[in-house]
C-alpha atoms as a PDB file:
ATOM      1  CA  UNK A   1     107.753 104.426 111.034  1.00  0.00           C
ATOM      2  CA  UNK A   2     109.492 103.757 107.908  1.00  0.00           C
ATOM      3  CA  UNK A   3     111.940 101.087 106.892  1.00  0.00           C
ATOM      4  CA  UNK A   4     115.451 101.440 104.594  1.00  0.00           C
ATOM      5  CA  UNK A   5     114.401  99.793 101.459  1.00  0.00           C
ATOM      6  CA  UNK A   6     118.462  99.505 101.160  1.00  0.00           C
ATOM      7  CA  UNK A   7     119.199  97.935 104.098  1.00  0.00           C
ATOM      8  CA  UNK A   8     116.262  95.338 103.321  1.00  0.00           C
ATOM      9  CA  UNK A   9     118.549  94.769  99.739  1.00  0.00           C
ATOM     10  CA  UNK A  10     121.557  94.337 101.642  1.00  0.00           C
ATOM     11  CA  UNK A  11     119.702  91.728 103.688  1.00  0.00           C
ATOM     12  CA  UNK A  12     118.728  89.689 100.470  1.00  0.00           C
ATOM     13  CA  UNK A  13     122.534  90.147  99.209  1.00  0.00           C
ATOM     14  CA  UNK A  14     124.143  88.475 102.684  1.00  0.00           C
ATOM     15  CA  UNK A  15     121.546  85.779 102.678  1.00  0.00           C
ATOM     16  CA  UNK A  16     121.930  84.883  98.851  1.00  0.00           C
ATOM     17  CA  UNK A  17     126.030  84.566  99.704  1.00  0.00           C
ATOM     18  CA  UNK A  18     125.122  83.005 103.078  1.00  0.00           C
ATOM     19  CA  UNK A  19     122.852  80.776 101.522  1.00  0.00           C
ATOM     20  CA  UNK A  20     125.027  80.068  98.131  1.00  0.00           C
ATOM     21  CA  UNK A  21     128.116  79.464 100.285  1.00  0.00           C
ATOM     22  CA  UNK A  22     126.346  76.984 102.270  1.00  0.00           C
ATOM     23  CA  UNK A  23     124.430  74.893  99.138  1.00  0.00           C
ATOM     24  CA  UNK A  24     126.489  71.604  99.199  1.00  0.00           C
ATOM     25  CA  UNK A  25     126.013  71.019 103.465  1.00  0.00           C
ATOM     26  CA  UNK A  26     124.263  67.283 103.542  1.00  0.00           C
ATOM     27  CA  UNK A  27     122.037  66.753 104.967  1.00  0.00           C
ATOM     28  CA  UNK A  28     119.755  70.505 104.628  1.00  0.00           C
ATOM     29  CA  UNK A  29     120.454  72.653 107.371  1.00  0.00           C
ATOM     30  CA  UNK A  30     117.240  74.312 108.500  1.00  0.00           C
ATOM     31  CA  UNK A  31     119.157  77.667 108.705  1.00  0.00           C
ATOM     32  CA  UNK A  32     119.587  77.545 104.570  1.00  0.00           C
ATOM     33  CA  UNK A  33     115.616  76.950 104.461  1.00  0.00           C
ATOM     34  CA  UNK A  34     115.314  80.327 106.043  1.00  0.00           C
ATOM     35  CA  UNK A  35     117.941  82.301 104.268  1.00  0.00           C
ATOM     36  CA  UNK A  36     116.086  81.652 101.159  1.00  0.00           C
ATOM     37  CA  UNK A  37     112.730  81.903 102.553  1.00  0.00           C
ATOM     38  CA  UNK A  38     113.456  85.359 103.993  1.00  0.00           C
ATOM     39  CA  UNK A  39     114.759  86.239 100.378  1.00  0.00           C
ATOM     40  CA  UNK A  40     111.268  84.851  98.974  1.00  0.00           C
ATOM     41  CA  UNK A  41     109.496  87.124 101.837  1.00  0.00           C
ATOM     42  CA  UNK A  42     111.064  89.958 100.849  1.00  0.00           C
ATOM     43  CA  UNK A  43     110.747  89.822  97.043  1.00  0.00           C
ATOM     44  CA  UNK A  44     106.818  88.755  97.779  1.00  0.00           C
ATOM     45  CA  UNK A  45     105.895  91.606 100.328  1.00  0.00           C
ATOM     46  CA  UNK A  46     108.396  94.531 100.048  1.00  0.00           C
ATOM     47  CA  UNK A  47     109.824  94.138  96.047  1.00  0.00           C
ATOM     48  CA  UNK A  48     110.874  97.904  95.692  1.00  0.00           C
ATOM     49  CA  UNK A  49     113.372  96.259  98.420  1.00  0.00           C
ATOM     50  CA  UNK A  50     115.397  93.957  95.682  1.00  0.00           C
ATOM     51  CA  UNK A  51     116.620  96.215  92.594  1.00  0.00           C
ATOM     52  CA  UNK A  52     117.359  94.952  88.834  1.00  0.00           C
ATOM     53  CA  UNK A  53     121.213  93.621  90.225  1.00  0.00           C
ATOM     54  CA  UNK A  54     119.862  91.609  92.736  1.00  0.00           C
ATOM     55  CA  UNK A  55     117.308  90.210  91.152  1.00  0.00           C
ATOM     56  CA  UNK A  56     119.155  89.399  88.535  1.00  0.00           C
ATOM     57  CA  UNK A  57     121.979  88.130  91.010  1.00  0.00           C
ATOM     58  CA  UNK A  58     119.203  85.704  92.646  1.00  0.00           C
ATOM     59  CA  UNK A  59     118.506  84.325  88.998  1.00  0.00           C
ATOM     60  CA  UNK A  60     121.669  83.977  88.318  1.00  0.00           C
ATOM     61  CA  UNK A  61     122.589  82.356  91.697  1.00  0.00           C
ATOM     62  CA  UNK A  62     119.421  79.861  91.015  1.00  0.00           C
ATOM     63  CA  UNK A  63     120.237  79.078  87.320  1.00  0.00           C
ATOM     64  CA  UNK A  64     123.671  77.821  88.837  1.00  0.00           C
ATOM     65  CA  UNK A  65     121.637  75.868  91.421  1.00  0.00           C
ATOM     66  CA  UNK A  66     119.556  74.201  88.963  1.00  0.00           C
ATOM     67  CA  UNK A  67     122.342  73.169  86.974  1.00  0.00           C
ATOM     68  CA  UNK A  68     124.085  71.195  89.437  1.00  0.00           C
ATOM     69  CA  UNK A  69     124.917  67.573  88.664  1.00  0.00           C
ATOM     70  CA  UNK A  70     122.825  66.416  91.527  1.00  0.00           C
ATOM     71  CA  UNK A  71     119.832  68.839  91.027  1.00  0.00           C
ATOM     72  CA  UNK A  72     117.074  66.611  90.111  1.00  0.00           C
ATOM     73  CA  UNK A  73     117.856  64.538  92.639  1.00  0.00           C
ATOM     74  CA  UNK A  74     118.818  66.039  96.025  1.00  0.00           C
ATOM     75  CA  UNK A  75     118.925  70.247  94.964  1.00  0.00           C
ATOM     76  CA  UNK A  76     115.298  70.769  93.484  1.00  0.00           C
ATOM     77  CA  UNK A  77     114.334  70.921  97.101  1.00  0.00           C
ATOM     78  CA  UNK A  78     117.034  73.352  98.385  1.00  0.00           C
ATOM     79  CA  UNK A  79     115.766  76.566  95.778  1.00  0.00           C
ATOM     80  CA  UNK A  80     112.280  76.313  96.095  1.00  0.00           C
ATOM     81  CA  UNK A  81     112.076  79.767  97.866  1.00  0.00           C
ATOM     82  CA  UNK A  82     114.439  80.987  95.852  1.00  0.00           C
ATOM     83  CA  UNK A  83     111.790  79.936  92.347  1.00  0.00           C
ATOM     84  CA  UNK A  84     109.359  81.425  94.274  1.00  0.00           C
ATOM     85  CA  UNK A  85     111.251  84.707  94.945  1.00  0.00           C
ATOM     86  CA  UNK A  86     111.674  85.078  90.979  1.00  0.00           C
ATOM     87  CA  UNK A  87     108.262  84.289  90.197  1.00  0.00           C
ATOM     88  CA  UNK A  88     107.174  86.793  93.022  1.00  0.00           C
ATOM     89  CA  UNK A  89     109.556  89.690  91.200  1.00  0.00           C
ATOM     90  CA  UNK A  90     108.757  88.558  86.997  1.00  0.00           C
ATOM     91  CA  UNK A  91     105.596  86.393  87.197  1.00  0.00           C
ATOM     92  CA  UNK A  92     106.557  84.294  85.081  1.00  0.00           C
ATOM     93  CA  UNK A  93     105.633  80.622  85.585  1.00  0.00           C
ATOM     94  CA  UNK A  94     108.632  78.656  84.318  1.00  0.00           C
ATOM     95  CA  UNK A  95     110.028  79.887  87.795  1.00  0.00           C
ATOM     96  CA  UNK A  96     107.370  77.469  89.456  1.00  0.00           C
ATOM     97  CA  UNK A  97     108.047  74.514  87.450  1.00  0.00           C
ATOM     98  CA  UNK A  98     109.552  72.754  90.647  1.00  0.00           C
ATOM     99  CA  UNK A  99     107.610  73.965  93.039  1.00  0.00           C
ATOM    100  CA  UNK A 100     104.259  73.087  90.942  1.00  0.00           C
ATOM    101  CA  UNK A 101     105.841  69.612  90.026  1.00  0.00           C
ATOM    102  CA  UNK A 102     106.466  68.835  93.669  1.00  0.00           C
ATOM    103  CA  UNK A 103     103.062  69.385  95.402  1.00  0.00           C
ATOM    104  CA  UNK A 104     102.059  66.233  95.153  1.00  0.00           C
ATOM    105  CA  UNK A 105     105.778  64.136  96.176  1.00  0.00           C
ATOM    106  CA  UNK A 106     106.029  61.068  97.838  1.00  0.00           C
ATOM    107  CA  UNK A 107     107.864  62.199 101.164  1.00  0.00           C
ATOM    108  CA  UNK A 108     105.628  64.270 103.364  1.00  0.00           C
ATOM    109  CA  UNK A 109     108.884  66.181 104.470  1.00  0.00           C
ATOM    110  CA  UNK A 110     109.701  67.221 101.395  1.00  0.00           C
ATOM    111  CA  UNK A 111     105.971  68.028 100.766  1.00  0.00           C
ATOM    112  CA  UNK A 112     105.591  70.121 103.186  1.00  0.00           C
ATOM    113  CA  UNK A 113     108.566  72.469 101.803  1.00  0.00           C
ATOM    114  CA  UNK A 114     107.095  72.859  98.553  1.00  0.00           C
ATOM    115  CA  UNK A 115     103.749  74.055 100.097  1.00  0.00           C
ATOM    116  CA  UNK A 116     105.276  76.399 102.056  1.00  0.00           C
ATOM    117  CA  UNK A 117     106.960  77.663  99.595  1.00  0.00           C
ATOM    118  CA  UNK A 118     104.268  78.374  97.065  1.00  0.00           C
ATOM    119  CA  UNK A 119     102.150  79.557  99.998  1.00  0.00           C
ATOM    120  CA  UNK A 120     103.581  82.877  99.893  1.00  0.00           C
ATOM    121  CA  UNK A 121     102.721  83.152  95.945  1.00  0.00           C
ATOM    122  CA  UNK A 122      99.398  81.572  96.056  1.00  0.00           C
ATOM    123  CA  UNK A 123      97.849  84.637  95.457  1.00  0.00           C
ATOM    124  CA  UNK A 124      99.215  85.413  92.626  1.00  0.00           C
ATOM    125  CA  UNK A 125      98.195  81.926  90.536  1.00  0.00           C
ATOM    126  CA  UNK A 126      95.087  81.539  88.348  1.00  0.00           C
ATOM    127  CA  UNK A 127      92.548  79.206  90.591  1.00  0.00           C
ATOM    128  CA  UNK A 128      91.863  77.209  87.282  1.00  0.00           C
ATOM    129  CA  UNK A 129      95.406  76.759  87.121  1.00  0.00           C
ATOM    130  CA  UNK A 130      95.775  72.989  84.941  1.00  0.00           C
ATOM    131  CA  UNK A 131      98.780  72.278  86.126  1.00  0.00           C
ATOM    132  CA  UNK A 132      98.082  72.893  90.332  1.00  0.00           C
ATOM    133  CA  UNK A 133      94.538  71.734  90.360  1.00  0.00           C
ATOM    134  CA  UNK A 134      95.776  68.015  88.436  1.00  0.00           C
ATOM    135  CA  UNK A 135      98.438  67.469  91.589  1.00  0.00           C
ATOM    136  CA  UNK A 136      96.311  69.153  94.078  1.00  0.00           C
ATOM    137  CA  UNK A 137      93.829  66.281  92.776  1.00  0.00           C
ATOM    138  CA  UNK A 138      96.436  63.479  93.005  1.00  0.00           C
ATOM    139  CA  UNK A 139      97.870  64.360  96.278  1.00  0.00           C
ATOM    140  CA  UNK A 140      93.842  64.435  97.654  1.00  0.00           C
ATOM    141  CA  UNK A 141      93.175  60.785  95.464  1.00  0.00           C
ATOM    142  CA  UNK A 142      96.438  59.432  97.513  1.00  0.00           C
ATOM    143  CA  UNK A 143      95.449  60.195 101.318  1.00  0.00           C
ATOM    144  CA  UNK A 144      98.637  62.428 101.382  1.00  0.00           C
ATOM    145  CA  UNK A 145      99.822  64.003 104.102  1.00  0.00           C
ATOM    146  CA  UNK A 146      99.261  67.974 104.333  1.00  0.00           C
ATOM    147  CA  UNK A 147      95.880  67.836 101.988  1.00  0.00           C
ATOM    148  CA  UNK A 148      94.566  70.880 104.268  1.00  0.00           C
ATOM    149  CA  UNK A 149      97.442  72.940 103.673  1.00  0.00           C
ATOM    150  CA  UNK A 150      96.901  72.375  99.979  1.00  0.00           C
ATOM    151  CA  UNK A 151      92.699  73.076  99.790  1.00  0.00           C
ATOM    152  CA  UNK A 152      94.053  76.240 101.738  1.00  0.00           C
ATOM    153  CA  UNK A 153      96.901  76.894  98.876  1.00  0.00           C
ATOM    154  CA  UNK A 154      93.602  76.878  96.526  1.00  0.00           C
ATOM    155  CA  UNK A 155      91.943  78.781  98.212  1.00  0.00           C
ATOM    156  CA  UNK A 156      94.417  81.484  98.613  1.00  0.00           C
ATOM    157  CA  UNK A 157      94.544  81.758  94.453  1.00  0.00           C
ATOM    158  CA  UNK A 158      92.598  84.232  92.086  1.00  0.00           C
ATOM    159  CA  UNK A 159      89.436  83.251  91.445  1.00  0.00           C
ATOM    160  CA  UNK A 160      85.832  83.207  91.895  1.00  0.00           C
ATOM    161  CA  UNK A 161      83.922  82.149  94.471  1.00  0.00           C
ATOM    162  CA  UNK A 162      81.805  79.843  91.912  1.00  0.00           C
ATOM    163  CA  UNK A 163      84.741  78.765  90.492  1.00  0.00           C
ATOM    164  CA  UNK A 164      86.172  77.223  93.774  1.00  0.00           C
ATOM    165  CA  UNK A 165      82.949  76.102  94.738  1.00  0.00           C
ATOM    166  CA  UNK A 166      82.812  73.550  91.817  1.00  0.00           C
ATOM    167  CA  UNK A 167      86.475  72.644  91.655  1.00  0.00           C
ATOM    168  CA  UNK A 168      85.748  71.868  95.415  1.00  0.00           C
ATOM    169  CA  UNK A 169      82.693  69.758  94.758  1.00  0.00           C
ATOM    170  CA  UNK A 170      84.733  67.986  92.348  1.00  0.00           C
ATOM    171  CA  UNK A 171      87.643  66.930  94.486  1.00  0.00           C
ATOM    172  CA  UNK A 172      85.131  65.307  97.118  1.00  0.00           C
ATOM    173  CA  UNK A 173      83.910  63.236  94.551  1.00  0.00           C
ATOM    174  CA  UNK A 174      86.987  61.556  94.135  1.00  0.00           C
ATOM    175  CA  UNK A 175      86.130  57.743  94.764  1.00  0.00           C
ATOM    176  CA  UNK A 176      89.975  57.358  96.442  1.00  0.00           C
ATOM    177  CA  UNK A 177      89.210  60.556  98.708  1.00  0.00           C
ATOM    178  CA  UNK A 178      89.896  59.888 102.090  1.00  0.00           C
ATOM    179  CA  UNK A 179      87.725  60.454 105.137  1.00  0.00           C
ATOM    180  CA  UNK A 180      89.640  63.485 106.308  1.00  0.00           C
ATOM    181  CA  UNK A 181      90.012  65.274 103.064  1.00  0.00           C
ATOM    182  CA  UNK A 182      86.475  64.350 102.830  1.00  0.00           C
ATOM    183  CA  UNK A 183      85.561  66.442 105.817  1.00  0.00           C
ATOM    184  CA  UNK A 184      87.753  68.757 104.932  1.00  0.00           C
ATOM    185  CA  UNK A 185      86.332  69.730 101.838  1.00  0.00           C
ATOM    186  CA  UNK A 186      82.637  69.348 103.874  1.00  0.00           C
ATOM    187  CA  UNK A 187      83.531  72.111 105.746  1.00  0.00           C
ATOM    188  CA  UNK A 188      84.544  74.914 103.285  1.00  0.00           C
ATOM    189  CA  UNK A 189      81.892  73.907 101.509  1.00  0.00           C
ATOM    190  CA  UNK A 190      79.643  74.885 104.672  1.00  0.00           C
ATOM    191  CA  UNK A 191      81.672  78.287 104.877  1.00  0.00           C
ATOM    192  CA  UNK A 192      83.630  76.827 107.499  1.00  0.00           C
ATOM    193  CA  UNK A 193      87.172  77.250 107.903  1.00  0.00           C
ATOM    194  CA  UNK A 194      90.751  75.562 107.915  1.00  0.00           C
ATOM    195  CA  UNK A 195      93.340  76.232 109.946  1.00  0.00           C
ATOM    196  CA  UNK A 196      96.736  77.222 108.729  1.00  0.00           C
ATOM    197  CA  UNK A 197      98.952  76.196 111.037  1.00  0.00           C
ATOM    198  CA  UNK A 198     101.636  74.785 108.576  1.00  0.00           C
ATOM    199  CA  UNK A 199     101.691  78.169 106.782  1.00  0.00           C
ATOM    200  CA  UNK A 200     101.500  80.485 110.495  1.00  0.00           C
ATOM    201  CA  UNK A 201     104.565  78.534 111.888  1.00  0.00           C
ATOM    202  CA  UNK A 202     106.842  78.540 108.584  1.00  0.00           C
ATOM    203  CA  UNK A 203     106.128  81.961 107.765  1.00  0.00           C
ATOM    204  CA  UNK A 204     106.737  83.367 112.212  1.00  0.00           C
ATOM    205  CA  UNK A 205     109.873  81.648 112.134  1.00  0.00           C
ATOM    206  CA  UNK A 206     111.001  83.541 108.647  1.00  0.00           C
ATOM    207  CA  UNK A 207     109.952  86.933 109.919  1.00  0.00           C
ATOM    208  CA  UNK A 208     111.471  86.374 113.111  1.00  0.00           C
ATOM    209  CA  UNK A 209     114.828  85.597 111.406  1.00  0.00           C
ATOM    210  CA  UNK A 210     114.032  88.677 109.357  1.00  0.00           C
ATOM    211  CA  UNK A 211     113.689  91.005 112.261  1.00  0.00           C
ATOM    212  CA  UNK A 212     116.671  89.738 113.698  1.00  0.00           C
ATOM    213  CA  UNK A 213     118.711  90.389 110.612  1.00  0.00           C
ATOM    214  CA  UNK A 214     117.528  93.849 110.993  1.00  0.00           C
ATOM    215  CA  UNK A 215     118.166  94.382 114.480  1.00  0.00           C
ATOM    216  CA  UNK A 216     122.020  93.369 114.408  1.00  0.00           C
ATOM    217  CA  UNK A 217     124.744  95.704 113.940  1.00  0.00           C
ATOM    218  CA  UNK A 218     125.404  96.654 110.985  1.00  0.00           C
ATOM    219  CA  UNK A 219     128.604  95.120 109.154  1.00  0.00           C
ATOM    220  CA  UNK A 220     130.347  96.523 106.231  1.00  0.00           C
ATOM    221  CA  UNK A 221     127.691  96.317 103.802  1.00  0.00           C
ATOM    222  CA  UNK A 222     126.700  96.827 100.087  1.00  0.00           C
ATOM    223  CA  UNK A 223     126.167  99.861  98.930  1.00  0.00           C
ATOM    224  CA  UNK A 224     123.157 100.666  96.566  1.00  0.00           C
ATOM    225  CA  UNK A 225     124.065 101.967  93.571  1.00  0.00           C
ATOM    226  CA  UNK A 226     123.960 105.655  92.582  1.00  0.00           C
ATOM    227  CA  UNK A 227     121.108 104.371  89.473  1.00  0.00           C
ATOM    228  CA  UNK A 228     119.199 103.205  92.455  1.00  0.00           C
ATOM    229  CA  UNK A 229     117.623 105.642  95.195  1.00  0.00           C
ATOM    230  CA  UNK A 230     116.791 103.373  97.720  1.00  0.00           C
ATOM    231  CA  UNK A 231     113.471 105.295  99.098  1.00  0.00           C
ATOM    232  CA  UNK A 232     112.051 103.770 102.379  1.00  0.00           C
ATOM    233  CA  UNK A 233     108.856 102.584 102.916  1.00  0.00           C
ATOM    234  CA  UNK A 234     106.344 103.009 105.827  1.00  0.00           C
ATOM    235  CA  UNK A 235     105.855  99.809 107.768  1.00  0.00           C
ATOM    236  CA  UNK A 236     102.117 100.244 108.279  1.00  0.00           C
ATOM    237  CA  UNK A 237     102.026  99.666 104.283  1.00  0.00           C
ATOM    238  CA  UNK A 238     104.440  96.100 104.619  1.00  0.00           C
ATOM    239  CA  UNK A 239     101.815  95.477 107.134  1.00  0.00           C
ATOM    240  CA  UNK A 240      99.071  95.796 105.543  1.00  0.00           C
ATOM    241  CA  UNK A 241     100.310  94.021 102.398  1.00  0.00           C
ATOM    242  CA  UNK A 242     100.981  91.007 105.174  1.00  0.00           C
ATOM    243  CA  UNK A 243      97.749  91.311 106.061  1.00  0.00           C
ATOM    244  CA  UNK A 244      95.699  91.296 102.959  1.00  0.00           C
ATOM    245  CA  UNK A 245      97.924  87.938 102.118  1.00  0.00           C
ATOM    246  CA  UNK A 246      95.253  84.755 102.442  1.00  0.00           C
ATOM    247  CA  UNK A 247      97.858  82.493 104.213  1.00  0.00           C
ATOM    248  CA  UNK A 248      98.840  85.057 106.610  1.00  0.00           C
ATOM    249  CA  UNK A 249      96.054  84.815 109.084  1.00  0.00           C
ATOM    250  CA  UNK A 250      95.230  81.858 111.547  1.00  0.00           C
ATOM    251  CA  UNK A 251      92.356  80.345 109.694  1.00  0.00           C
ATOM    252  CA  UNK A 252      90.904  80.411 105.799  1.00  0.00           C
ATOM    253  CA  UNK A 253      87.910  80.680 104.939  1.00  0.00           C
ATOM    254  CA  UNK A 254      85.959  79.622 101.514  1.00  0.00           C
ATOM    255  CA  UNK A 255      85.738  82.959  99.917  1.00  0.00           C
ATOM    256  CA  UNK A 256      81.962  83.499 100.329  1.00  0.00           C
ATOM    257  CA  UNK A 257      82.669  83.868 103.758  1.00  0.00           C
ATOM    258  CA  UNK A 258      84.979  86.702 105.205  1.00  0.00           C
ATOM    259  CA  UNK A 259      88.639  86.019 104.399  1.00  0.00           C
ATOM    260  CA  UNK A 260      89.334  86.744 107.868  1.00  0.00           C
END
């Protein structure tokens, strides 16, 4: 079965116009949350999808974002999948700048959004990364909420197995670590597991809205230009790049263990 790479572009073009058209709305409708996560889906799983315009359409559409009067106060929180979509299609880091700076916030709500969001690029940061290991250690020295989903975030990054091990070992000697992280950090280092429940339900309800932007009729959409043949791809290989993600499965495991 194969899938039309430009009907998965015209996808990220509607949602980035939804999503722009909709930026202001107080308080943050959950519906804008998925627009751009299915935009950071796409660029992180099926990137042949999004060509040079629209990727440079999203950046420009972000920039715009960022430089909104009330940015630093109530719009950081609305682009985080779209930061994450950029750094999934350049890899470059200054597009995680929020995202990194936020792990470790004061709201759990808001907490939670940022490790969602930098779930789906996990993979693709260094596992001695300064800038994620220093929050990840002064979310777990606060008792904040959503510590698992963060040891799991770690987990999901590139690095060695020693590596984690010791960075691991580290955070449980934290003398403010509390008794749940504690365990937490017990149990990977046992080759146990942790489950990813925060990741599994943020990530269903993105591909569902994805499917369902695929299965509606189509309107009067972009077409892709003439520079760019929009080839399809087959699904098995979206699946299997779903698949191989860390945070796509149920539970995480330390990585001397099977992944699965």
């Amino acid at each position: 079965m194969l899938l039309d790479t430009g009907r998965l572009n015209a996808v990220v073009v509607e949602e980035l116009h939804a999503f722009e058209s909709d930026f202001d709305i107080q308080p943050v409708p959950r519906h804008q949350e998925i627009r751009a996560g299915t935009i950071a889906w796409i660029a992180r799983f099926i990137p042949e999808a999004i060509p040079t315009d629209t990727g440079m359409a999203i950046a420009a559409a972000t920039g715009r974002f960022h430089r909104h009067p009330e940015h630093r106060t109530y719009g950081w929180f609305r682009t985080l999948y779209l930061d994450a979509a950029l750094f999934a299609l350049t890899g470059e880091q200054r597009y995680l700048t929020y995202v990194l700076s936020n792990i470790d916030h004061g709201s759990s709500s808001l907490r939670e959004a940022v490790i969602a969001s930098l779930g789906l690029v996990a993979d693709r940061l260094k596992a001695d990364h300064p800038d994620l290991n220093g929050r990840i250690a002064n979310s777990l020295a606060r008792g904040t909420m959503h510590n698992g989903a963060l040891l799991a975030v770690f987990l999901a990054t590139d690095g060695t197995a020693g590596f984690k091990r010791r960075q691991l070992d580290a955070w449980r000697r934290l003398p403010t670590l509390a008794p749940q992280d504690r365990e937490r950090i017990d149990r990977l280092l046992a080759g146990r597991s942790l489950p990813l429940s925060l990741f599994c339900d943020e990530y269903a309800r993105i591909q569902r809205h994805l499917l369902f932007r695929l299965g509606a009729p189509d309107p009067a959409r972009r077409k892709a230009s003439p520079s760019w043949p929009a080839t399809p791809i087959a699904v098995a290989d979206i699946e299997d790049r779903v698949y191989r993600h860390p945070l796509m499965a149920s539970l995480i495991f330390p990585p001397s263990t099977s992944s699965r």
